[in-house]
PDB file of N, CA and C in Angstrom:
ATOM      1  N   UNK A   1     123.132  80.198 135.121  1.00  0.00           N
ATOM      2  CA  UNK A   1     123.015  81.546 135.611  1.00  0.00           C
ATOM      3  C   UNK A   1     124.380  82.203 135.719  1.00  0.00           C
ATOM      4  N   UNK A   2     125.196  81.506 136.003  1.00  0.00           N
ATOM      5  CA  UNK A   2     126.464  82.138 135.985  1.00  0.00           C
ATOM      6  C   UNK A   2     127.222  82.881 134.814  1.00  0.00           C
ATOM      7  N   UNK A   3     127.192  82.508 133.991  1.00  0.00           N
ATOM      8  CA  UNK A   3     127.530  83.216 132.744  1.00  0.00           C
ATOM      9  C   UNK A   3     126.587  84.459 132.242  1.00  0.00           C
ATOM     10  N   UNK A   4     125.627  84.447 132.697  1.00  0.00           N
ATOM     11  CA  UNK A   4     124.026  86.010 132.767  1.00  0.00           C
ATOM     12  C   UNK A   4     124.890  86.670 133.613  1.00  0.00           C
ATOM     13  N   UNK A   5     125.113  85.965 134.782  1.00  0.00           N
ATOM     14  CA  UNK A   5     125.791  86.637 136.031  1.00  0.00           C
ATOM     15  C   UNK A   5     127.205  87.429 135.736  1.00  0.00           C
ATOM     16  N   UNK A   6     128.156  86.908 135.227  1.00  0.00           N
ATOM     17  CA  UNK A   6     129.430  87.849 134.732  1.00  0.00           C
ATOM     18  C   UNK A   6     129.130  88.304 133.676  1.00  0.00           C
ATOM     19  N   UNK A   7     128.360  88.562 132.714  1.00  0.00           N
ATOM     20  CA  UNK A   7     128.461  89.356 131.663  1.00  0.00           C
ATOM     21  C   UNK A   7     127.922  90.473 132.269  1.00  0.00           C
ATOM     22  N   UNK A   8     126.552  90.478 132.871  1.00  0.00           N
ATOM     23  CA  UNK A   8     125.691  91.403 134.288  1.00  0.00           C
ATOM     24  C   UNK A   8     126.839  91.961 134.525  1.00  0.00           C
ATOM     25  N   UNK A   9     127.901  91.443 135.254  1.00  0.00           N
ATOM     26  CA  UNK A   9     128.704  92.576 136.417  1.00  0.00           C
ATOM     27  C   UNK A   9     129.635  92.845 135.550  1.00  0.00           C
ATOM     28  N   UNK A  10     129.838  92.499 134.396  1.00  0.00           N
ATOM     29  CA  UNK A  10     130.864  92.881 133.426  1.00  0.00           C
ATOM     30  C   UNK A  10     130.068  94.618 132.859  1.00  0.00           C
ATOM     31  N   UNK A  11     129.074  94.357 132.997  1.00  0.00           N
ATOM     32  CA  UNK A  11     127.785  95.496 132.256  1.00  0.00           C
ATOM     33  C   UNK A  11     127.613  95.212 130.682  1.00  0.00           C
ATOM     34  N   UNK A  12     127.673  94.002 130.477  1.00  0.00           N
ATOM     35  CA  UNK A  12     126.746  93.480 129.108  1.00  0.00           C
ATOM     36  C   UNK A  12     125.835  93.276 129.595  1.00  0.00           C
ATOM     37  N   UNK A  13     124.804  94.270 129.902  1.00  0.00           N
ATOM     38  CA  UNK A  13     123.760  94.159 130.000  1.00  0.00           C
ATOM     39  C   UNK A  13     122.255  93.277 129.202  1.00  0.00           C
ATOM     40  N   UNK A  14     122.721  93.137 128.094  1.00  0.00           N
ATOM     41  CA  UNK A  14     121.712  93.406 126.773  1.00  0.00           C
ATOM     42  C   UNK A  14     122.470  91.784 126.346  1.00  0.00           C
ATOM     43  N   UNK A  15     123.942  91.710 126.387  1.00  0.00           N
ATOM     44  CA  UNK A  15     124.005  90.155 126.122  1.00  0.00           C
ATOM     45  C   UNK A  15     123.617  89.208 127.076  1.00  0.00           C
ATOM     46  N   UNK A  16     123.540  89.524 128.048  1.00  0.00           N
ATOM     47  CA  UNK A  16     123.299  88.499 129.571  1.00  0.00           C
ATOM     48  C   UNK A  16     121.561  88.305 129.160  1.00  0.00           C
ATOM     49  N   UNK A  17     121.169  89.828 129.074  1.00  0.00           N
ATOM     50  CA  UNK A  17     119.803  89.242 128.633  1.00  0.00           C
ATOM     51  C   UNK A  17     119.240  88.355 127.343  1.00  0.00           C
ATOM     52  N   UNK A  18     119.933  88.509 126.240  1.00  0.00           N
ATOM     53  CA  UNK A  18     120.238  87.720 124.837  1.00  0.00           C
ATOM     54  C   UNK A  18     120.029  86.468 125.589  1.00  0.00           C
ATOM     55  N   UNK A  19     121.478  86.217 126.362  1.00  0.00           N
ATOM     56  CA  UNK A  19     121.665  84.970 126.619  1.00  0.00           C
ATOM     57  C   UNK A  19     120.450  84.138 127.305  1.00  0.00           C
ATOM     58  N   UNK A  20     119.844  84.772 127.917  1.00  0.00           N
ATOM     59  CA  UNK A  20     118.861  84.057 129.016  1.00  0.00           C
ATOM     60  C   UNK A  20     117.416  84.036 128.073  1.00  0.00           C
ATOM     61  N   UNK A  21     116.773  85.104 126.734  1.00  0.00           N
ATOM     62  CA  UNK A  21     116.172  84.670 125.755  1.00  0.00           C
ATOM     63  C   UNK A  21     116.647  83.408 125.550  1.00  0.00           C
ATOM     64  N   UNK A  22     117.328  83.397 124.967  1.00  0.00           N
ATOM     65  CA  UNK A  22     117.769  81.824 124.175  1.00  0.00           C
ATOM     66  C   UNK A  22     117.942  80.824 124.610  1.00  0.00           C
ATOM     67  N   UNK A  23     117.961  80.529 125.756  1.00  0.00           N
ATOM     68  CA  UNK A  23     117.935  79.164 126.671  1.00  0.00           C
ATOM     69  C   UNK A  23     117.129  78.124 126.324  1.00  0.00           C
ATOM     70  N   UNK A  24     117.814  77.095 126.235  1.00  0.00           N
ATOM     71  CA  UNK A  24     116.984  75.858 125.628  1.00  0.00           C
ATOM     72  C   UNK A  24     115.941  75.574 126.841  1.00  0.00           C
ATOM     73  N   UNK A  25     116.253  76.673 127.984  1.00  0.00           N
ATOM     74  CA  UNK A  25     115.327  76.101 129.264  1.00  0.00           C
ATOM     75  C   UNK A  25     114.833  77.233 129.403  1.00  0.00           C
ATOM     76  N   UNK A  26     113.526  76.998 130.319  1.00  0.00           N
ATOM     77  CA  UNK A  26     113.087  78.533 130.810  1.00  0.00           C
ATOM     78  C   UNK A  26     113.917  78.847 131.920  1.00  0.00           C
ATOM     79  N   UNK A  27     114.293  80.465 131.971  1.00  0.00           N
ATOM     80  CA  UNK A  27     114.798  80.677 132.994  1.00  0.00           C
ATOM     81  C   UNK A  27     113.889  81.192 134.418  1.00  0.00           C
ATOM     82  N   UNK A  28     114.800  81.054 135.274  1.00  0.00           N
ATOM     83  CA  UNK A  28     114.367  80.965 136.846  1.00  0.00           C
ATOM     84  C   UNK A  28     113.896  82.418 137.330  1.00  0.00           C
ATOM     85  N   UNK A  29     113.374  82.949 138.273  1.00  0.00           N
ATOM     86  CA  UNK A  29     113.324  83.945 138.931  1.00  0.00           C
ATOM     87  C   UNK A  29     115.136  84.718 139.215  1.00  0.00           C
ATOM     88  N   UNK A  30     115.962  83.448 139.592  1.00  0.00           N
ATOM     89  CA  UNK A  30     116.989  83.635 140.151  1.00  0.00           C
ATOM     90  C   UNK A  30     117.867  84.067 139.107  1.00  0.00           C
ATOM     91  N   UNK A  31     117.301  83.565 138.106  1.00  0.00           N
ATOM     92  CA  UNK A  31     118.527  83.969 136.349  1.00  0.00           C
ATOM     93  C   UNK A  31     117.988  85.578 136.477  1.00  0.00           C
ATOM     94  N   UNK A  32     116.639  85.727 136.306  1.00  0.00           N
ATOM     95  CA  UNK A  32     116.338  87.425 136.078  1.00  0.00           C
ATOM     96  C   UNK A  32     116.858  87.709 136.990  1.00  0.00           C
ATOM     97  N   UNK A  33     116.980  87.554 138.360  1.00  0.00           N
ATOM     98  CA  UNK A  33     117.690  88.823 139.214  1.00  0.00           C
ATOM     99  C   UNK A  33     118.705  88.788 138.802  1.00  0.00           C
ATOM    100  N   UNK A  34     119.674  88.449 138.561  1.00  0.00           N
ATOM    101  CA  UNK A  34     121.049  88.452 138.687  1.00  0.00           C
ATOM    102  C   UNK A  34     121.450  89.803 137.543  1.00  0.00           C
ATOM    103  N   UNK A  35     120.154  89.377 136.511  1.00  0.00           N
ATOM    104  CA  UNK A  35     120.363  90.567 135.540  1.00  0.00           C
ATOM    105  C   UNK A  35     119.636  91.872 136.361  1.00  0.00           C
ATOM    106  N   UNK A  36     118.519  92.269 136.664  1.00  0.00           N
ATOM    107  CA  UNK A  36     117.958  93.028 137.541  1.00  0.00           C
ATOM    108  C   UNK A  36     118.871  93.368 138.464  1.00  0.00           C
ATOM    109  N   UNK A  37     119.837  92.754 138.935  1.00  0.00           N
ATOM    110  CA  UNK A  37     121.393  93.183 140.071  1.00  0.00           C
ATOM    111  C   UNK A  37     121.959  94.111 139.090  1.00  0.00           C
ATOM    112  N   UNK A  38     122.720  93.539 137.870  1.00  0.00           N
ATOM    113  CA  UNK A  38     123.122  94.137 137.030  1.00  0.00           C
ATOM    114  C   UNK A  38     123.005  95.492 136.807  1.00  0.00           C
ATOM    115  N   UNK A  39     121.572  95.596 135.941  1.00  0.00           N
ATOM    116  CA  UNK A  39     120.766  96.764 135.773  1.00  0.00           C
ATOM    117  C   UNK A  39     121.097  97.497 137.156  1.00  0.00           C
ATOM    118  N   UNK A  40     120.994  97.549 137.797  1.00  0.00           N
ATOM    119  CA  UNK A  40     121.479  98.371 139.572  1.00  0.00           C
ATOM    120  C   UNK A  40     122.564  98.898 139.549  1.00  0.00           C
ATOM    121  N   UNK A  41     123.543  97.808 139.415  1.00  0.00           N
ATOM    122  CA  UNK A  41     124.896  98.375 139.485  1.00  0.00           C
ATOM    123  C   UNK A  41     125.027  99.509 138.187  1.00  0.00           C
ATOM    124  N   UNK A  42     125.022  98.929 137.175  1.00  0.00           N
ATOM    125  CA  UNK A  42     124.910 100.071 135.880  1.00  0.00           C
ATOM    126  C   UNK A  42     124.128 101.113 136.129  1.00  0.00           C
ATOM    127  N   UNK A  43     123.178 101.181 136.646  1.00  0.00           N
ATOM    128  CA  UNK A  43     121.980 102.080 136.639  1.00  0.00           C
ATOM    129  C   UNK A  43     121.178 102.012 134.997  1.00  0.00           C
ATOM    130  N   UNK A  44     121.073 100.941 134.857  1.00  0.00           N
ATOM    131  CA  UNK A  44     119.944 100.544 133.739  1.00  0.00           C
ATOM    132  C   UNK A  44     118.337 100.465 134.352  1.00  0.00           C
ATOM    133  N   UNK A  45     117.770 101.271 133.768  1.00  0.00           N
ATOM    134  CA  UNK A  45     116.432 101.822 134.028  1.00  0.00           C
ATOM    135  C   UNK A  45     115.897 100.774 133.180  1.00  0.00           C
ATOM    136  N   UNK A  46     116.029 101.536 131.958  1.00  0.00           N
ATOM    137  CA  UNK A  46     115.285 100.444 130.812  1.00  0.00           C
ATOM    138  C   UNK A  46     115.145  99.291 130.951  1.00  0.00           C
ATOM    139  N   UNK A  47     116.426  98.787 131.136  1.00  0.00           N
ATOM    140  CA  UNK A  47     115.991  96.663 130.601  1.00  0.00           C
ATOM    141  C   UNK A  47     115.640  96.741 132.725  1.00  0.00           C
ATOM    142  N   UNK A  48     116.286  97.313 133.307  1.00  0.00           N
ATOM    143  CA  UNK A  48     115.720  96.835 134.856  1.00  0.00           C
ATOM    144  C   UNK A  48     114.122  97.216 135.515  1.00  0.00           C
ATOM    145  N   UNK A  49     113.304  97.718 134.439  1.00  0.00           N
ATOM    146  CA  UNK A  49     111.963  97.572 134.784  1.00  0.00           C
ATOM    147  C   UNK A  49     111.509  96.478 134.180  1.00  0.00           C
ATOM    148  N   UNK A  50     111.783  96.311 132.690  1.00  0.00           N
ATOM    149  CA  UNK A  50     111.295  95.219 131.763  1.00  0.00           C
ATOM    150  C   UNK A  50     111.742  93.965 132.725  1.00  0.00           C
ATOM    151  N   UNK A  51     112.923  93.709 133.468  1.00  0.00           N
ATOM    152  CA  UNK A  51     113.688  92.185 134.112  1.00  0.00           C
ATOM    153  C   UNK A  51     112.415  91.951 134.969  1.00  0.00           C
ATOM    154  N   UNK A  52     112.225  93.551 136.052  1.00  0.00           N
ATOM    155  CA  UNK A  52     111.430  93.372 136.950  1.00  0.00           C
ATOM    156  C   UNK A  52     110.289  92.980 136.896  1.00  0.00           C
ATOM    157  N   UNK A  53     109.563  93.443 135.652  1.00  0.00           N
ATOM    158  CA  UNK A  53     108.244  92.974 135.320  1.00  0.00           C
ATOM    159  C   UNK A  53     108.654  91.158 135.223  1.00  0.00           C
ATOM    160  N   UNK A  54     109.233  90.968 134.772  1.00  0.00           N
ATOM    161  CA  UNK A  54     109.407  89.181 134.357  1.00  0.00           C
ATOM    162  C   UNK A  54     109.537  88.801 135.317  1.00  0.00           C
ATOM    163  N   UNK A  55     110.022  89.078 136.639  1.00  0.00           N
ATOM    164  CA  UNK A  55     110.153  88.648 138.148  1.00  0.00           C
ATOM    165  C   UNK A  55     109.338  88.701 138.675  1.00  0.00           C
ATOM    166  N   UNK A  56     108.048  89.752 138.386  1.00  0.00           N
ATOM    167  CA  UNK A  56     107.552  90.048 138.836  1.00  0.00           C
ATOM    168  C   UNK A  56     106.573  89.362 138.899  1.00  0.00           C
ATOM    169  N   UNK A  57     106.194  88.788 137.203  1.00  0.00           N
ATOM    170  CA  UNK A  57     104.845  88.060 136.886  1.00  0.00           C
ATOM    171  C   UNK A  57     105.188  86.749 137.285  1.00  0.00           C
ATOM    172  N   UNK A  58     106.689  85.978 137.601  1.00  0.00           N
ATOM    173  CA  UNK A  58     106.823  84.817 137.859  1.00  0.00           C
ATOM    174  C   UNK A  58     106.905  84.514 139.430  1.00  0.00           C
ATOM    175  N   UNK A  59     107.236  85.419 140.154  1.00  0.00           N
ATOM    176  CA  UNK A  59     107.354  85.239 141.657  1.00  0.00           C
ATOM    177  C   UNK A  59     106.702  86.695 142.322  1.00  0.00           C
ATOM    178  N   UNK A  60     105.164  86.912 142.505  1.00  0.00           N
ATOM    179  CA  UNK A  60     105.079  88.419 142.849  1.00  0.00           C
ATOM    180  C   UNK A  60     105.772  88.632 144.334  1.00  0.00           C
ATOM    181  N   UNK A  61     105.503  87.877 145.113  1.00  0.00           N
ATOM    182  CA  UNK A  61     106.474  88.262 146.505  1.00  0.00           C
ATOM    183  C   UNK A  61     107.983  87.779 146.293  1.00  0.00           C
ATOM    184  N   UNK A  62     108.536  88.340 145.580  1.00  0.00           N
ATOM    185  CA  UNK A  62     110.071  88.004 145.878  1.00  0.00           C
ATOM    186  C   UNK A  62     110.817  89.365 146.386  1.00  0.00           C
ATOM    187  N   UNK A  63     111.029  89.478 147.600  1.00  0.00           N
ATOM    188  CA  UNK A  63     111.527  91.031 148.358  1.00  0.00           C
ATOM    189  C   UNK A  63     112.794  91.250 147.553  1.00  0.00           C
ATOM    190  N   UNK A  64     113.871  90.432 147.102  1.00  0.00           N
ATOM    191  CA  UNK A  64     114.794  90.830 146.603  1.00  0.00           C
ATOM    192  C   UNK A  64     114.538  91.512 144.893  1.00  0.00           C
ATOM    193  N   UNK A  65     113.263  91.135 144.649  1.00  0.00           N
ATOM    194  CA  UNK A  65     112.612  92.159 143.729  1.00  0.00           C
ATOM    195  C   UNK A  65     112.506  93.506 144.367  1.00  0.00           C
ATOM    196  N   UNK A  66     111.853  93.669 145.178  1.00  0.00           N
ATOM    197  CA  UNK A  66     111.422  94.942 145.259  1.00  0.00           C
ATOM    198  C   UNK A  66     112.506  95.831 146.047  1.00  0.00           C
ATOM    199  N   UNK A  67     113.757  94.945 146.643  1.00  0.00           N
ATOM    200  CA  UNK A  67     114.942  95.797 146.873  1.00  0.00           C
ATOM    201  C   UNK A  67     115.774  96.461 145.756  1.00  0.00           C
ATOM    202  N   UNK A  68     115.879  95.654 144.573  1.00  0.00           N
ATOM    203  CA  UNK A  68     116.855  95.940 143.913  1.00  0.00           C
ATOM    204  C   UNK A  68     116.378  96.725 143.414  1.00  0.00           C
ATOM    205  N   UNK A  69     114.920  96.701 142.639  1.00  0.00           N
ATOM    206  CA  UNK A  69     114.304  98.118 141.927  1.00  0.00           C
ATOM    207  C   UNK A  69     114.271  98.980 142.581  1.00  0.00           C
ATOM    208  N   UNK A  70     114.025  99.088 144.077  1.00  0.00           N
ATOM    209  CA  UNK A  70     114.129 100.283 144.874  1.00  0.00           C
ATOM    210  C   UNK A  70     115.473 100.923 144.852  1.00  0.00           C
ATOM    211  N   UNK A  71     116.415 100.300 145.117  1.00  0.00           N
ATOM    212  CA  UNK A  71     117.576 101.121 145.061  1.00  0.00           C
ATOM    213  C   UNK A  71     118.056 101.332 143.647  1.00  0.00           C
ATOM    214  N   UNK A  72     117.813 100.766 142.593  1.00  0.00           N
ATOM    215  CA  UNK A  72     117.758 101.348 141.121  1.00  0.00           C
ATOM    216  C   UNK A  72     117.232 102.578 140.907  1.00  0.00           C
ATOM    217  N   UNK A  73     115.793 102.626 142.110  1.00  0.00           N
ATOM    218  CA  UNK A  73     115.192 103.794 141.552  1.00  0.00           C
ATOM    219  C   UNK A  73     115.834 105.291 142.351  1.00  0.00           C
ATOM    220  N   UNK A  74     116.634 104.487 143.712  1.00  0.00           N
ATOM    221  CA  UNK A  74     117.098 105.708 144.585  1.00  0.00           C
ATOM    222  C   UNK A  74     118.246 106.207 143.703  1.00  0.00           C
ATOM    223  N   UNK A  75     119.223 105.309 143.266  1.00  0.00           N
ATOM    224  CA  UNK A  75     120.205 105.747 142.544  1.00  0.00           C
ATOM    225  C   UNK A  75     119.834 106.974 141.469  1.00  0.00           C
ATOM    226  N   UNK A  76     119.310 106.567 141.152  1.00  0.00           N
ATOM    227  CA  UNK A  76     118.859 107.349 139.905  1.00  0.00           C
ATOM    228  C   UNK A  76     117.774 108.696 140.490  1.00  0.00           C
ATOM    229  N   UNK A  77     117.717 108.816 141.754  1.00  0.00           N
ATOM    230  CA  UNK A  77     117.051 110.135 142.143  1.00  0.00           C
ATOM    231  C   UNK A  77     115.128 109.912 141.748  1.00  0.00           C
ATOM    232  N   UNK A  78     115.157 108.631 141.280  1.00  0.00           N
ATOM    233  CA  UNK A  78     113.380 108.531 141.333  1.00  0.00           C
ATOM    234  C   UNK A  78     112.768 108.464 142.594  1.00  0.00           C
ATOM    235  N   UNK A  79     112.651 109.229 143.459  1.00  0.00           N
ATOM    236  CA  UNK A  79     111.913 108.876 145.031  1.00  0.00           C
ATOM    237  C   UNK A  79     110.671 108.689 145.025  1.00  0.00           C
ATOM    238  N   UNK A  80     109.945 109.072 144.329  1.00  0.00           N
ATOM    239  CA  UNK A  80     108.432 108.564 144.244  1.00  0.00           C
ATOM    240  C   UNK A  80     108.546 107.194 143.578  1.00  0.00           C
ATOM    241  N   UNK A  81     109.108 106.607 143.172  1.00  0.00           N
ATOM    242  CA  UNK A  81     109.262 105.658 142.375  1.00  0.00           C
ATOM    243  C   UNK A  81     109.752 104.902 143.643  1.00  0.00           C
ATOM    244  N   UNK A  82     110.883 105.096 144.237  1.00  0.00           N
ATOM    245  CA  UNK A  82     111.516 104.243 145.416  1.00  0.00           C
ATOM    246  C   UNK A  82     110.296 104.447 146.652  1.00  0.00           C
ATOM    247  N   UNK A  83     109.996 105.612 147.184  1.00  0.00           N
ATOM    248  CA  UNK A  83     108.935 105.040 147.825  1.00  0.00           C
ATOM    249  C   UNK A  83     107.581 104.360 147.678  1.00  0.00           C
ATOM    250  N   UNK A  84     107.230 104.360 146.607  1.00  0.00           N
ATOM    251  CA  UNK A  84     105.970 103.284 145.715  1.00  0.00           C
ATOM    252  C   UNK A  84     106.836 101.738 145.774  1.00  0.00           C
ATOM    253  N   UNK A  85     107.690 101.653 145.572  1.00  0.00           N
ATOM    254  CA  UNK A  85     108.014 100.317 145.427  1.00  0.00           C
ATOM    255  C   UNK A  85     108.605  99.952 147.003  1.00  0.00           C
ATOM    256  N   UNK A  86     108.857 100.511 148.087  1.00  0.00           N
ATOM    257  CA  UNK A  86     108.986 100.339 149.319  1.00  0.00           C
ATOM    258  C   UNK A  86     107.923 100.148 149.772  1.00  0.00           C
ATOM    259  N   UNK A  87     106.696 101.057 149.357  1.00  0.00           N
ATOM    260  CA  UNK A  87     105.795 100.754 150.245  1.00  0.00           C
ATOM    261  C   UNK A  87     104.663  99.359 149.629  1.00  0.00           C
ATOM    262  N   UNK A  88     105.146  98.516 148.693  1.00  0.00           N
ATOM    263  CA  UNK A  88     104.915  97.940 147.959  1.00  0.00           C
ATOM    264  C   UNK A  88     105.794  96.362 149.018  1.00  0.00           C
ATOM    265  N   UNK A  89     106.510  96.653 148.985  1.00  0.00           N
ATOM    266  CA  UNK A  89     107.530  95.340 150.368  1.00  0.00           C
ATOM    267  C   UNK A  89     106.631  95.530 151.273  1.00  0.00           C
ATOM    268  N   UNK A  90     106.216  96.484 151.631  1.00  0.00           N
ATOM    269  CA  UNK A  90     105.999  96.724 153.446  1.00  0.00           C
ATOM    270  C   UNK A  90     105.349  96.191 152.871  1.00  0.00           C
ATOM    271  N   UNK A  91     103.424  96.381 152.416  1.00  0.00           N
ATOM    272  CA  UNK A  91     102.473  95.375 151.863  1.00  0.00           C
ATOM    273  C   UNK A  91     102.800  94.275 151.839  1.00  0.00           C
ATOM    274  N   UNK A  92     103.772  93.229 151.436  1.00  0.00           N
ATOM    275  CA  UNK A  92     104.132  91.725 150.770  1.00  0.00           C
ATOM    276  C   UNK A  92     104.601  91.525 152.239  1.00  0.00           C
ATOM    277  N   UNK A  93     105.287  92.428 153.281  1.00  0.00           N
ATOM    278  CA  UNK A  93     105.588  91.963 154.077  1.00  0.00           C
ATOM    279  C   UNK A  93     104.506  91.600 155.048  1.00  0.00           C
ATOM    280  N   UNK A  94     103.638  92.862 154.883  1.00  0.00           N
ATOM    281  CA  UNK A  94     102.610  92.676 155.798  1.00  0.00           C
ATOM    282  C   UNK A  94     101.381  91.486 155.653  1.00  0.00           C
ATOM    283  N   UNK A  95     101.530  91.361 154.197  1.00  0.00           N
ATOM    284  CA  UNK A  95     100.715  90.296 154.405  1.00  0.00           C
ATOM    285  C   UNK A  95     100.819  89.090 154.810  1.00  0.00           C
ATOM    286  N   UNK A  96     102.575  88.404 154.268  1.00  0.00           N
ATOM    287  CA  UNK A  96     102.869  87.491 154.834  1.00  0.00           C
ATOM    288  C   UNK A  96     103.109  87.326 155.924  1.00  0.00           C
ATOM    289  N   UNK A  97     103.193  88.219 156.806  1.00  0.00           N
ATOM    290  CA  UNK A  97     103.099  87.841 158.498  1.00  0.00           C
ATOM    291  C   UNK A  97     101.648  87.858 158.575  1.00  0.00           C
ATOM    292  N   UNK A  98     100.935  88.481 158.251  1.00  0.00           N
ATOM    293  CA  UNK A  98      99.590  88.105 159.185  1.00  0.00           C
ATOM    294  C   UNK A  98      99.022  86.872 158.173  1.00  0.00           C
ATOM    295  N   UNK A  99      99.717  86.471 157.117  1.00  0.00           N
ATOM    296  CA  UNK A  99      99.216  84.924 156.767  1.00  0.00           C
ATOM    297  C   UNK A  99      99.664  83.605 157.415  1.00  0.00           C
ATOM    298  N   UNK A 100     101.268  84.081 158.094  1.00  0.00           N
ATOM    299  CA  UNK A 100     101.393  83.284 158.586  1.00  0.00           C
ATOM    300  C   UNK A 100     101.101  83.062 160.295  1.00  0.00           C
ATOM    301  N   UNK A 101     100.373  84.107 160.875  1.00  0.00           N
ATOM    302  CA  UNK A 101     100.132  84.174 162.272  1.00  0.00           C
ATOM    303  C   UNK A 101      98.832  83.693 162.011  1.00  0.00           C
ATOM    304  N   UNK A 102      97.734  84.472 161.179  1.00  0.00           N
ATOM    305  CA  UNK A 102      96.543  83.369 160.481  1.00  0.00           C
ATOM    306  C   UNK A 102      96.788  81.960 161.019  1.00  0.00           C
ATOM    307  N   UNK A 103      97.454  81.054 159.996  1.00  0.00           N
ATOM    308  CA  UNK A 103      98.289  80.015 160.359  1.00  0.00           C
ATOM    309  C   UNK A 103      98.467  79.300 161.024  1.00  0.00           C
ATOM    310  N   UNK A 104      99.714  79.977 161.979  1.00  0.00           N
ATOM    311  CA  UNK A 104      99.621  79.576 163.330  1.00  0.00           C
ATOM    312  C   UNK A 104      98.738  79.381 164.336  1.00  0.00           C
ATOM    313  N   UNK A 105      97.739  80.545 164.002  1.00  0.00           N
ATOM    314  CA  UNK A 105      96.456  80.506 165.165  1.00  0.00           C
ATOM    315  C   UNK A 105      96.051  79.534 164.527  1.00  0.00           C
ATOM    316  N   UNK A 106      95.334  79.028 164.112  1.00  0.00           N
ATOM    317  CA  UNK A 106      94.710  78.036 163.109  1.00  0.00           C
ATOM    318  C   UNK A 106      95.414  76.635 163.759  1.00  0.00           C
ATOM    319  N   UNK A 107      96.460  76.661 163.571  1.00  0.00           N
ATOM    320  CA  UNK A 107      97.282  75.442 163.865  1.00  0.00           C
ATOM    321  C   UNK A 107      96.624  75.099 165.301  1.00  0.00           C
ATOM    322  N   UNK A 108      97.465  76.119 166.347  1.00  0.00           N
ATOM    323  CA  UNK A 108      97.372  76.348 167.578  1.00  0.00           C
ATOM    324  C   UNK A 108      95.656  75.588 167.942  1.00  0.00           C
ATOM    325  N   UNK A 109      94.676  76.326 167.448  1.00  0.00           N
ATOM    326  CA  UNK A 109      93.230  76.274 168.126  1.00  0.00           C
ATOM    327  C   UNK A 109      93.180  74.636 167.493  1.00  0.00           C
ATOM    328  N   UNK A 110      93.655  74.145 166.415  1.00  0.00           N
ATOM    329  CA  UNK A 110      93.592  72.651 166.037  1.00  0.00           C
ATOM    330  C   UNK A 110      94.176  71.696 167.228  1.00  0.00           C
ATOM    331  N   UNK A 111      94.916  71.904 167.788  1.00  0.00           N
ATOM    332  CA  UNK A 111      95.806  71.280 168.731  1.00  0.00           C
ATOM    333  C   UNK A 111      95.107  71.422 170.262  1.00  0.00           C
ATOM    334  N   UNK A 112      94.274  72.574 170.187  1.00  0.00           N
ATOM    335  CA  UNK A 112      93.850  72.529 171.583  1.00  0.00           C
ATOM    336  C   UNK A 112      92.600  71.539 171.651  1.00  0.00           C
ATOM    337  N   UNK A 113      92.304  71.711 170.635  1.00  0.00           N
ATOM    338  CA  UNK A 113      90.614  71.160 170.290  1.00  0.00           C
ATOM    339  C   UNK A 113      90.926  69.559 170.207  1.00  0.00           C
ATOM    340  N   UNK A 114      91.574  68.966 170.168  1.00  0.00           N
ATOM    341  CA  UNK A 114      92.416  67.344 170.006  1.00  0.00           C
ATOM    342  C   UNK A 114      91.882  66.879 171.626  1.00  0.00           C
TER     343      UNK A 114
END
């Protein structure tokens, strides 16, 4: 990832992504962000929806997904776009707390019932 990673903040955008095609391995959630960071700093629209989609289909709750496209999209003056994808976290957020209080209660009523 590191070498995706400085070409990214270098703004070879398009080789970092080359590079991570061609990997004798599949790459990670963590290889696409770094390019998806990238795309941010540059303000690359193009390849930073396409990264996001690939992050997207491999980890759908990853919040540092839906930060970086959000502020990609603020940069760039898309606000319907930044608030769709904010209110898109709040959702992932919201669900994972009440999955994990679910959970807990669950746990909890197991332990009393012992």
């Amino acid at each position: 990832m590191c070498i995706v990673d400085l070409f990214g903040q270098a703004g070879c955008l398009y080789e970092a992504h080359n590079i991570i095609k061609n990997m004798p391995v599949k790459p990670n959630a963590s290889t696409w962000t770094a390019v998806l960071n990238a795309c941010r700093i540059h303000n690359n629209l193009e390849l930073g929806e396409k990264v996001a989609q690939i992050i997207f289909e491999m980890k759908p709750s990853n919040s540092t997904l839906y930060k970086l496209l959000a502020d990609l999209y603020a940069i760039l003056g898309r606000w319907d776009d930044y608030v769709n994808v904010s209110l898109m976290t709040l959702q992932d957020c919201l669900k994972h707390f009440f999955e994990d209080k679910q959970l807990s209660h669950l746990h909890s009523e197991g332990a009393a019932n012992k």
